[in-house]
C-alpha atoms as a PDB file:
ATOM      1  CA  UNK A   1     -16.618  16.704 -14.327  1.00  0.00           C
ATOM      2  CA  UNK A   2     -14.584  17.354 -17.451  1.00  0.00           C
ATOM      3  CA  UNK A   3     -12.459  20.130 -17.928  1.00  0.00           C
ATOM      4  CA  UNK A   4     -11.698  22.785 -20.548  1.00  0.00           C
ATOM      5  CA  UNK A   5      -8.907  20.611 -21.775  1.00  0.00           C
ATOM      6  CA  UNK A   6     -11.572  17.061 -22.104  1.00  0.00           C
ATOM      7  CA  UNK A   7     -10.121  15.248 -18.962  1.00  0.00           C
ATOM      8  CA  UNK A   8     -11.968  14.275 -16.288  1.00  0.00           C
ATOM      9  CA  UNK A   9     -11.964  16.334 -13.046  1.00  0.00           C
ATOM     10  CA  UNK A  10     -10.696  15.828  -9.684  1.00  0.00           C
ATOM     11  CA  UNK A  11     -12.621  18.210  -7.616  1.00  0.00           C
ATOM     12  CA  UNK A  12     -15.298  16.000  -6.518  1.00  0.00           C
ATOM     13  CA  UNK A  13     -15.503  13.668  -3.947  1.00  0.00           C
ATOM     14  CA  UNK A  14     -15.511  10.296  -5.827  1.00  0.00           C
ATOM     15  CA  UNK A  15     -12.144  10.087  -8.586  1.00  0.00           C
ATOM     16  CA  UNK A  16     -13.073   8.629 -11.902  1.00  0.00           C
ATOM     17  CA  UNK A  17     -12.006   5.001 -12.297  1.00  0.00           C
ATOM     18  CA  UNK A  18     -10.033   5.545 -15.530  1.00  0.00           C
ATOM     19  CA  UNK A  19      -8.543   8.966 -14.878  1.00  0.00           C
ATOM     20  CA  UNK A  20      -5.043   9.598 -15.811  1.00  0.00           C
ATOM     21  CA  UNK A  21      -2.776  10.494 -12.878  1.00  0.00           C
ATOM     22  CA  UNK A  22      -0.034  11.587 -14.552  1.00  0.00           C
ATOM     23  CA  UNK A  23      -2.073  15.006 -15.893  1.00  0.00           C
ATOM     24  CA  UNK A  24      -2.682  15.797 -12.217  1.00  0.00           C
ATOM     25  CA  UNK A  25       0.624  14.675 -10.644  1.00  0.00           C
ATOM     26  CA  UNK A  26       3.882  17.626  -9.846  1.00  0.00           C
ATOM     27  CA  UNK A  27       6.195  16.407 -12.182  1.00  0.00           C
ATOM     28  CA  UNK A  28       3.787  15.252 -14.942  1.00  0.00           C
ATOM     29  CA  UNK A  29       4.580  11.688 -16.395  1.00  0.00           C
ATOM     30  CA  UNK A  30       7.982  11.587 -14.719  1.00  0.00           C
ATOM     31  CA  UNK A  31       6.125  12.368 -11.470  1.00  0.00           C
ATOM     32  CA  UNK A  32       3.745   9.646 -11.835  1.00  0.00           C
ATOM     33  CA  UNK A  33       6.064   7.110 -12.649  1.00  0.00           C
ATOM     34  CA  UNK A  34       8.650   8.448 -10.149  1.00  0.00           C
ATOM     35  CA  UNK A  35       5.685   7.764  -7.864  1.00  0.00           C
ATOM     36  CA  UNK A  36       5.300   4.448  -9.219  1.00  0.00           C
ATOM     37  CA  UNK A  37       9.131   3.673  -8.436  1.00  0.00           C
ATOM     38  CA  UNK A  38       8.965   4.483  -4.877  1.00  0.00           C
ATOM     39  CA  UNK A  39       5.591   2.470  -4.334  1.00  0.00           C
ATOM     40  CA  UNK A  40       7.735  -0.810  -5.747  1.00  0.00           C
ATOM     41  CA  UNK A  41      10.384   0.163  -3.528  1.00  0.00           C
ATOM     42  CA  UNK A  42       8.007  -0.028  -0.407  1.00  0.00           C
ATOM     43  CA  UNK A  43       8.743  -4.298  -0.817  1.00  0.00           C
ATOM     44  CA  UNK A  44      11.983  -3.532   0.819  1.00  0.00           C
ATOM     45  CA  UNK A  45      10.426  -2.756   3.835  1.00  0.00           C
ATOM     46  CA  UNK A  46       8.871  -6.283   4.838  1.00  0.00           C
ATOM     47  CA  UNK A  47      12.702  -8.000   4.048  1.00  0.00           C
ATOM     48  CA  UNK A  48      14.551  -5.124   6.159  1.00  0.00           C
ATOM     49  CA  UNK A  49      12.207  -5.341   9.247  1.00  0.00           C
ATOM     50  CA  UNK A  50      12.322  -8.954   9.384  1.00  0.00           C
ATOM     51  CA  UNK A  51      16.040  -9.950   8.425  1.00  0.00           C
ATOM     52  CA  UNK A  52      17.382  -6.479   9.768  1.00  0.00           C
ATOM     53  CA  UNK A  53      14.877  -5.318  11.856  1.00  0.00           C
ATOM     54  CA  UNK A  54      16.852  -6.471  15.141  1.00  0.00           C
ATOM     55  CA  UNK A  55      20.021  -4.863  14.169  1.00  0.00           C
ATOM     56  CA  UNK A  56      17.989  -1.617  13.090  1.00  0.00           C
ATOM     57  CA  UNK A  57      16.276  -1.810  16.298  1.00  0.00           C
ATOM     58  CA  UNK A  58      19.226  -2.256  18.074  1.00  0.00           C
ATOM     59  CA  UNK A  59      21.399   0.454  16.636  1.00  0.00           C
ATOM     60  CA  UNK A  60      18.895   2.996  18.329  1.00  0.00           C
ATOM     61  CA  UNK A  61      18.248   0.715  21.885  1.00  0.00           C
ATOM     62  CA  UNK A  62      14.855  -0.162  20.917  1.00  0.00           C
ATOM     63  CA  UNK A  63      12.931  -3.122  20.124  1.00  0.00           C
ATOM     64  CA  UNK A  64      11.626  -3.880  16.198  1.00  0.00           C
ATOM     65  CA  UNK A  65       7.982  -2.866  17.525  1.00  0.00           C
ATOM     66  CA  UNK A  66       8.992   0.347  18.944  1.00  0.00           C
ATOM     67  CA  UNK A  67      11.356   0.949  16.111  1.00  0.00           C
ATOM     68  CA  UNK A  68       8.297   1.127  13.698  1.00  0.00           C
ATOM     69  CA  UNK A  69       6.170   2.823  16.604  1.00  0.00           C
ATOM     70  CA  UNK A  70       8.335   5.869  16.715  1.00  0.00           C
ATOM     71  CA  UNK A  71       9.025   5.716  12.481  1.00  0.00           C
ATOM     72  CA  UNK A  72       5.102   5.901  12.164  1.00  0.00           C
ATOM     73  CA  UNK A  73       4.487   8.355  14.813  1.00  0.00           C
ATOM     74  CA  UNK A  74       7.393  10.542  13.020  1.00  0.00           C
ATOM     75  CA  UNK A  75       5.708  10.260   9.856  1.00  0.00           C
ATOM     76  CA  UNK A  76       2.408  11.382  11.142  1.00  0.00           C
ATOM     77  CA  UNK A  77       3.900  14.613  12.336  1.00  0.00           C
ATOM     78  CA  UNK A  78       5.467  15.386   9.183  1.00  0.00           C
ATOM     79  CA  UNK A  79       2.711  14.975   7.279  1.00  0.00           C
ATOM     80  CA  UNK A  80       0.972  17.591   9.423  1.00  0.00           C
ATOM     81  CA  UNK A  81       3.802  19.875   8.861  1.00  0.00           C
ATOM     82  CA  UNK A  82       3.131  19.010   4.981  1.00  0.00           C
ATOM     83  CA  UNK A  83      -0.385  19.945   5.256  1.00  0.00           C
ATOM     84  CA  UNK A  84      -0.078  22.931   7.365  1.00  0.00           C
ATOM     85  CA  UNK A  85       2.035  24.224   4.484  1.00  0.00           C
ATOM     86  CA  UNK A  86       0.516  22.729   1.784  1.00  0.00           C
ATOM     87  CA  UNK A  87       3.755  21.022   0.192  1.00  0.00           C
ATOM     88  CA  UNK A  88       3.291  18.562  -2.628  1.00  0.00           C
ATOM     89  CA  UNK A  89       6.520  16.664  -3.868  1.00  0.00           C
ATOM     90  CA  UNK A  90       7.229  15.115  -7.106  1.00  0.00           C
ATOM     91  CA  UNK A  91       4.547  12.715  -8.057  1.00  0.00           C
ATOM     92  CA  UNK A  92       2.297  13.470  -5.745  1.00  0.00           C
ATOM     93  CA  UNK A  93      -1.307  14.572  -6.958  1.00  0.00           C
ATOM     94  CA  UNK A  94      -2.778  18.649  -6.780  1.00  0.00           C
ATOM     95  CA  UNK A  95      -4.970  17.351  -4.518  1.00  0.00           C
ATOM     96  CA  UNK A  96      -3.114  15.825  -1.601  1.00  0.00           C
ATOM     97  CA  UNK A  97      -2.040  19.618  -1.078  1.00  0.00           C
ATOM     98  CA  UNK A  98      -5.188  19.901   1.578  1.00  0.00           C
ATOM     99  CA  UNK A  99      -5.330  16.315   2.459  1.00  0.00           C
ATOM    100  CA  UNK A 100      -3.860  12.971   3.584  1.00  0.00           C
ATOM    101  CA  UNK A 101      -1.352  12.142   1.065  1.00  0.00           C
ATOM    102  CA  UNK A 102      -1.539   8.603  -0.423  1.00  0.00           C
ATOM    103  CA  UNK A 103       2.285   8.175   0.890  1.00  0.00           C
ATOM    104  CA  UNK A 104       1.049   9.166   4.222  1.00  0.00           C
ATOM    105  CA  UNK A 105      -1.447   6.516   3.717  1.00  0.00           C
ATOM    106  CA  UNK A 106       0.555   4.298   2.880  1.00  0.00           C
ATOM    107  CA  UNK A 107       2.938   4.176   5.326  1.00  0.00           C
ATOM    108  CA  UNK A 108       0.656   4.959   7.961  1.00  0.00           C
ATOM    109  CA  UNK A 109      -1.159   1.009   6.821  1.00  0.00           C
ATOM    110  CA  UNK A 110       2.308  -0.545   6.336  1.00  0.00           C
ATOM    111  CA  UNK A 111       3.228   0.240  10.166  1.00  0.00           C
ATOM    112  CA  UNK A 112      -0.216  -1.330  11.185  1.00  0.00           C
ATOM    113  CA  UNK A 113       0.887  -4.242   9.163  1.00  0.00           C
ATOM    114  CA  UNK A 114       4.328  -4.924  10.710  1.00  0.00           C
ATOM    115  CA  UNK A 115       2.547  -4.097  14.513  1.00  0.00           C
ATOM    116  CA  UNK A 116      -0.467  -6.080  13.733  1.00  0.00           C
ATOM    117  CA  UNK A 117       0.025  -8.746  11.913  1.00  0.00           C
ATOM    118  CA  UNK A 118       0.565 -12.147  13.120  1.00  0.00           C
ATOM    119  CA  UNK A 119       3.944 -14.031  13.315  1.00  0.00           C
ATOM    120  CA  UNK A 120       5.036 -17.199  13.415  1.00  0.00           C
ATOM    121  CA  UNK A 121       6.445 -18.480  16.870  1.00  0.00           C
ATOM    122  CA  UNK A 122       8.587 -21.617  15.675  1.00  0.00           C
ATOM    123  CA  UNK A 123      10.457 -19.398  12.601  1.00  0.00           C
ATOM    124  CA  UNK A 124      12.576 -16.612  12.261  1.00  0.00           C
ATOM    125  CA  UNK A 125      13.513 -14.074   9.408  1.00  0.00           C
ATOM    126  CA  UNK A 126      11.389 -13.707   6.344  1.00  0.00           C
ATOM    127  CA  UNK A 127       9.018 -16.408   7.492  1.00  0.00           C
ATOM    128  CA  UNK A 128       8.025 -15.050  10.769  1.00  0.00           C
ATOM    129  CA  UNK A 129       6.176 -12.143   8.468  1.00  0.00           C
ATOM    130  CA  UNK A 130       4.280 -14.625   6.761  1.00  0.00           C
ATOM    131  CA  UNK A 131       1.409 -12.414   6.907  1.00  0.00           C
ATOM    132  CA  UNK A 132       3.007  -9.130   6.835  1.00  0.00           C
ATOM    133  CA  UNK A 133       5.114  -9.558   4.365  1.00  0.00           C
ATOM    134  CA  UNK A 134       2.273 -10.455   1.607  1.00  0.00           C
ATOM    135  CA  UNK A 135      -0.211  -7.851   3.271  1.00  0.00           C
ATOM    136  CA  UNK A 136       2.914  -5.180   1.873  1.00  0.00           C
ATOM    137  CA  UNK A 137       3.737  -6.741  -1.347  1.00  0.00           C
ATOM    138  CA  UNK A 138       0.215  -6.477  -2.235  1.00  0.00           C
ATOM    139  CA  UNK A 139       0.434  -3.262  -1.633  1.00  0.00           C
ATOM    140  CA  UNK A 140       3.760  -2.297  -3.545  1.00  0.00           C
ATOM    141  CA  UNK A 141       3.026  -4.612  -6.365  1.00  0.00           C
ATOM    142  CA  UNK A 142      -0.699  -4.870  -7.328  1.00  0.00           C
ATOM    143  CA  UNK A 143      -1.780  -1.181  -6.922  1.00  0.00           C
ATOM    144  CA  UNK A 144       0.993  -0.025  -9.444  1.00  0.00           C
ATOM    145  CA  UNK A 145      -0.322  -2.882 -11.764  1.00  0.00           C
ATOM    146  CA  UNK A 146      -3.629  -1.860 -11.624  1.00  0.00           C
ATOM    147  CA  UNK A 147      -3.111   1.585 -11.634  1.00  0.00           C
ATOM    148  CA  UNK A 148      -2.168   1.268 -14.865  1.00  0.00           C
ATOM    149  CA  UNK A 149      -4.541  -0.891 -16.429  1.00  0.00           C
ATOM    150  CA  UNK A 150      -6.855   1.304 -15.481  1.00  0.00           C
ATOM    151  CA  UNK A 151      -4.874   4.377 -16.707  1.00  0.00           C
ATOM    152  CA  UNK A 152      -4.573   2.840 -19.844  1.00  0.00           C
ATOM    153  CA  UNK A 153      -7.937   2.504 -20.522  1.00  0.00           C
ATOM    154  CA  UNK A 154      -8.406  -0.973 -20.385  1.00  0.00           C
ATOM    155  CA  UNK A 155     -11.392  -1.229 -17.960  1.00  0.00           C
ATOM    156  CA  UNK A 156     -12.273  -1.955 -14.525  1.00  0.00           C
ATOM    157  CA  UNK A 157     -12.606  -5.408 -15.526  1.00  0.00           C
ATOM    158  CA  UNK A 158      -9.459  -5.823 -16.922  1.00  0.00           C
ATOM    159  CA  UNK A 159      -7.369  -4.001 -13.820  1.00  0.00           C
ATOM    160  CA  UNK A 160      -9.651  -6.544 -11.715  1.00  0.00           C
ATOM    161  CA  UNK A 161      -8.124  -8.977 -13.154  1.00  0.00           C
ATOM    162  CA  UNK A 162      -5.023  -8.296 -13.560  1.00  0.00           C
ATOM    163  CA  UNK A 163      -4.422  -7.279  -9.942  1.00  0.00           C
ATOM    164  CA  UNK A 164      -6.303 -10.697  -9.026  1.00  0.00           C
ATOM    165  CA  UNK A 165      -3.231 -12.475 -10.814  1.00  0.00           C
ATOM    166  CA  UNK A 166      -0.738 -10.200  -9.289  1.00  0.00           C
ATOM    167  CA  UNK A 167      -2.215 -11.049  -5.751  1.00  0.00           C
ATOM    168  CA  UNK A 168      -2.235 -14.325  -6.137  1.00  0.00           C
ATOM    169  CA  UNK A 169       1.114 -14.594  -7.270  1.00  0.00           C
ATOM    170  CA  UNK A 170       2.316 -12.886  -4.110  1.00  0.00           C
ATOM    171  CA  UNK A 171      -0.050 -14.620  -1.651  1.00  0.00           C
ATOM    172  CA  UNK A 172       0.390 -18.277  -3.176  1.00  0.00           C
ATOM    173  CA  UNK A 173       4.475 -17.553  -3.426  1.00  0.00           C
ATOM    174  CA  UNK A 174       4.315 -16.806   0.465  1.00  0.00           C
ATOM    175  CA  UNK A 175       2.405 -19.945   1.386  1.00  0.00           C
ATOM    176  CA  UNK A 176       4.974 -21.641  -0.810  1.00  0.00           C
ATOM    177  CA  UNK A 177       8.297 -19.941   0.888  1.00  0.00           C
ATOM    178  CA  UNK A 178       7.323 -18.103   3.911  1.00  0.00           C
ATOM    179  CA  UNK A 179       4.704 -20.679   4.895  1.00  0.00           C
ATOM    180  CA  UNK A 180       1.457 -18.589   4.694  1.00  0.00           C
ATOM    181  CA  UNK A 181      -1.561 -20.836   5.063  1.00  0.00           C
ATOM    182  CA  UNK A 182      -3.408 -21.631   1.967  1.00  0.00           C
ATOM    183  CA  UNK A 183      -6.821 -20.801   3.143  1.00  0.00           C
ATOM    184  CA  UNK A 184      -5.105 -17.523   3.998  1.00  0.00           C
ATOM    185  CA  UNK A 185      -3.786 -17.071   0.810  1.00  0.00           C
ATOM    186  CA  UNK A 186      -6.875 -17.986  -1.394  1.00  0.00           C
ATOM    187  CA  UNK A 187      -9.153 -15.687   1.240  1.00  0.00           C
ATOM    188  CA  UNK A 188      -6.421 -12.729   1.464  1.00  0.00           C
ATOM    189  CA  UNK A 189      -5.847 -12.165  -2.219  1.00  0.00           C
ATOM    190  CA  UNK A 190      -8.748 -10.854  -3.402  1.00  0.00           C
ATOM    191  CA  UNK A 191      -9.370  -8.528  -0.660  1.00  0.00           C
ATOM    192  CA  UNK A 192      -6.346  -6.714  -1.003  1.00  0.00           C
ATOM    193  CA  UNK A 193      -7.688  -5.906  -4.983  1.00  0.00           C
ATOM    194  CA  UNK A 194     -11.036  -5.219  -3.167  1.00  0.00           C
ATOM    195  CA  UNK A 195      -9.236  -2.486  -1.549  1.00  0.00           C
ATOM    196  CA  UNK A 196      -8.015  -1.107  -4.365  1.00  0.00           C
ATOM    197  CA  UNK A 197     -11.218  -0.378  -5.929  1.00  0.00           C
ATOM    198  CA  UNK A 198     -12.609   2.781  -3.895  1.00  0.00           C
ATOM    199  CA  UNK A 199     -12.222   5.885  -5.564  1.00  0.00           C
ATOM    200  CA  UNK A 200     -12.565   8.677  -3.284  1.00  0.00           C
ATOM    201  CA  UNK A 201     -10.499  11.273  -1.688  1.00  0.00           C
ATOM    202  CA  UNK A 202     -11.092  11.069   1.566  1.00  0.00           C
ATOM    203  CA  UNK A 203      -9.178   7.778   2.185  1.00  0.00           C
ATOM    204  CA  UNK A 204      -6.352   6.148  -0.146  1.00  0.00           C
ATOM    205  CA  UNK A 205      -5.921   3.124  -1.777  1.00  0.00           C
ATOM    206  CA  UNK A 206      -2.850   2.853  -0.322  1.00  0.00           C
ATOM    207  CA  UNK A 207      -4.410   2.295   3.320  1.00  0.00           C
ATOM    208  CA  UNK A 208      -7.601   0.025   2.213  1.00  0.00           C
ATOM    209  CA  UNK A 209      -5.095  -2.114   0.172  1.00  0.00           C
ATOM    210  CA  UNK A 210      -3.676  -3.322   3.453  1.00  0.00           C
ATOM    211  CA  UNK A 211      -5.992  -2.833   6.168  1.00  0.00           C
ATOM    212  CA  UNK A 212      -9.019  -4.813   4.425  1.00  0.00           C
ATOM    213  CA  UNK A 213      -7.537  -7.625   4.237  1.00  0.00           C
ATOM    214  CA  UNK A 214      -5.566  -7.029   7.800  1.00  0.00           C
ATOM    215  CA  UNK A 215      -8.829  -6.959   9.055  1.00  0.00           C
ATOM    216  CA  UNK A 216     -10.052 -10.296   7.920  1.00  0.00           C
ATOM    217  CA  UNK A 217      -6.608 -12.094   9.103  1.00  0.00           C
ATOM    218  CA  UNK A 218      -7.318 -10.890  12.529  1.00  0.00           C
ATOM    219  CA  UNK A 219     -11.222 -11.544  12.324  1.00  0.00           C
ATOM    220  CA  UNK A 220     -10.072 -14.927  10.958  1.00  0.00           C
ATOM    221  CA  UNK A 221      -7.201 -15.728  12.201  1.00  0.00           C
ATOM    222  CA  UNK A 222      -8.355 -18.846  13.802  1.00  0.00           C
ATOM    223  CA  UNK A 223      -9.482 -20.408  11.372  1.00  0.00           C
ATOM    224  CA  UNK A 224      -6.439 -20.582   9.629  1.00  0.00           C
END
């Protein structure tokens, strides 16, 4: 649909490919790219869970894994609190008021990430999240990337790839630091652009981003 003003609508089910988020976001352009800050800032997470993630955990008598447990669980509840109410924040869109935001998303996929993923027995910090770690940064990185590609017009094609280059940058720099098999890596990448490509309401982004290619690493893991 396009409305009175000539942009495209965001009433119906499936979200055009090229829309721009930043007429639709509270806050306007600051909004969006406020939003785009605190998706970057996600990439913290994977280095504080596995350099700090002990210490964190220990601070409240819990292990790492229950430490994330309880953080995702909490974040579930307040985002039913937020949709009871109907709250949007800065940067997020009009229509998360009445469903799943993309943070919720998000975070709800980076948890399942951190639980799920596997580690590395014979290493500690960073490169016992060989897998985790990536699955996140593709997450925090590409998505922003080729968010705006596509906001800027450019094409599918172009966000494509452009996120493909962004993905395997981070999936090729793990196998070369944290360890991350190759076959992983050149399997992995792609999927987690895949999973930026669906444009509908009902699930975000920010969730198939991570969980397709979570999905394959445990189907595959194996193999690898």
């Amino acid at each position: 649909m396009i409305d009175s003003n000539g942009d495209k609508s965001m009433t119906d089910n499936e979200i055009p490919i090229d829309i721009d988020h930043a007429k639709h976001s509270v806050g306007g352009l600051g909004g969006h790219f406020f939003r785009r800050f605190t998706h970057v800032f996600m990439a913290i997470v994977p280095i504080l869970y596995f350099i700090k993630g002990e210490n964190l955990a220990d601070f409240f008598s819990l292990t790492p894994n229950e430490l994330v447990t309880y953080a995702c669980l909490s974040l579930v509840f307040l985002e039913m609190i937020r949709l009871y109410f109907g709250i949007i924040i800065v940067g997020q869109r009009e229509y998360e008021a009445k469903q799943i935001s993309a943070l919720a998303w998000g975070a709800f996929a980076v948890c399942l990430a951190l639980l799920l993923s596997p580690g590395s027995d014979s290493s500690e910090g960073m490169k016992s999240g060989l897998y985790a770690a990536p699955l996140i940064w593709g997450l925090t990185f590409v998505d922003p990337i080729m968010g705006e590609i596509k906001r800027s017009k450019r094409g599918l094609k172009a966000a494509i790839l452009g996120g493909l280059a962004v993905s395997y940058m981070i999936w090729f720099g793990s196998s070369y630091f944290l360890g991350t098999p190759f076959l992983a890596s050149l399997i992995l990448a792609p999927l987690t652009v895949l999973g930026e490509l669906p444009s509908v309401k009902w699930i975000d982004d920010n969730a198939t981003m991570v969980l397709l290619p979570l999905i394959a690493l445990l189907i595959l893991e194996s193999f690898f």
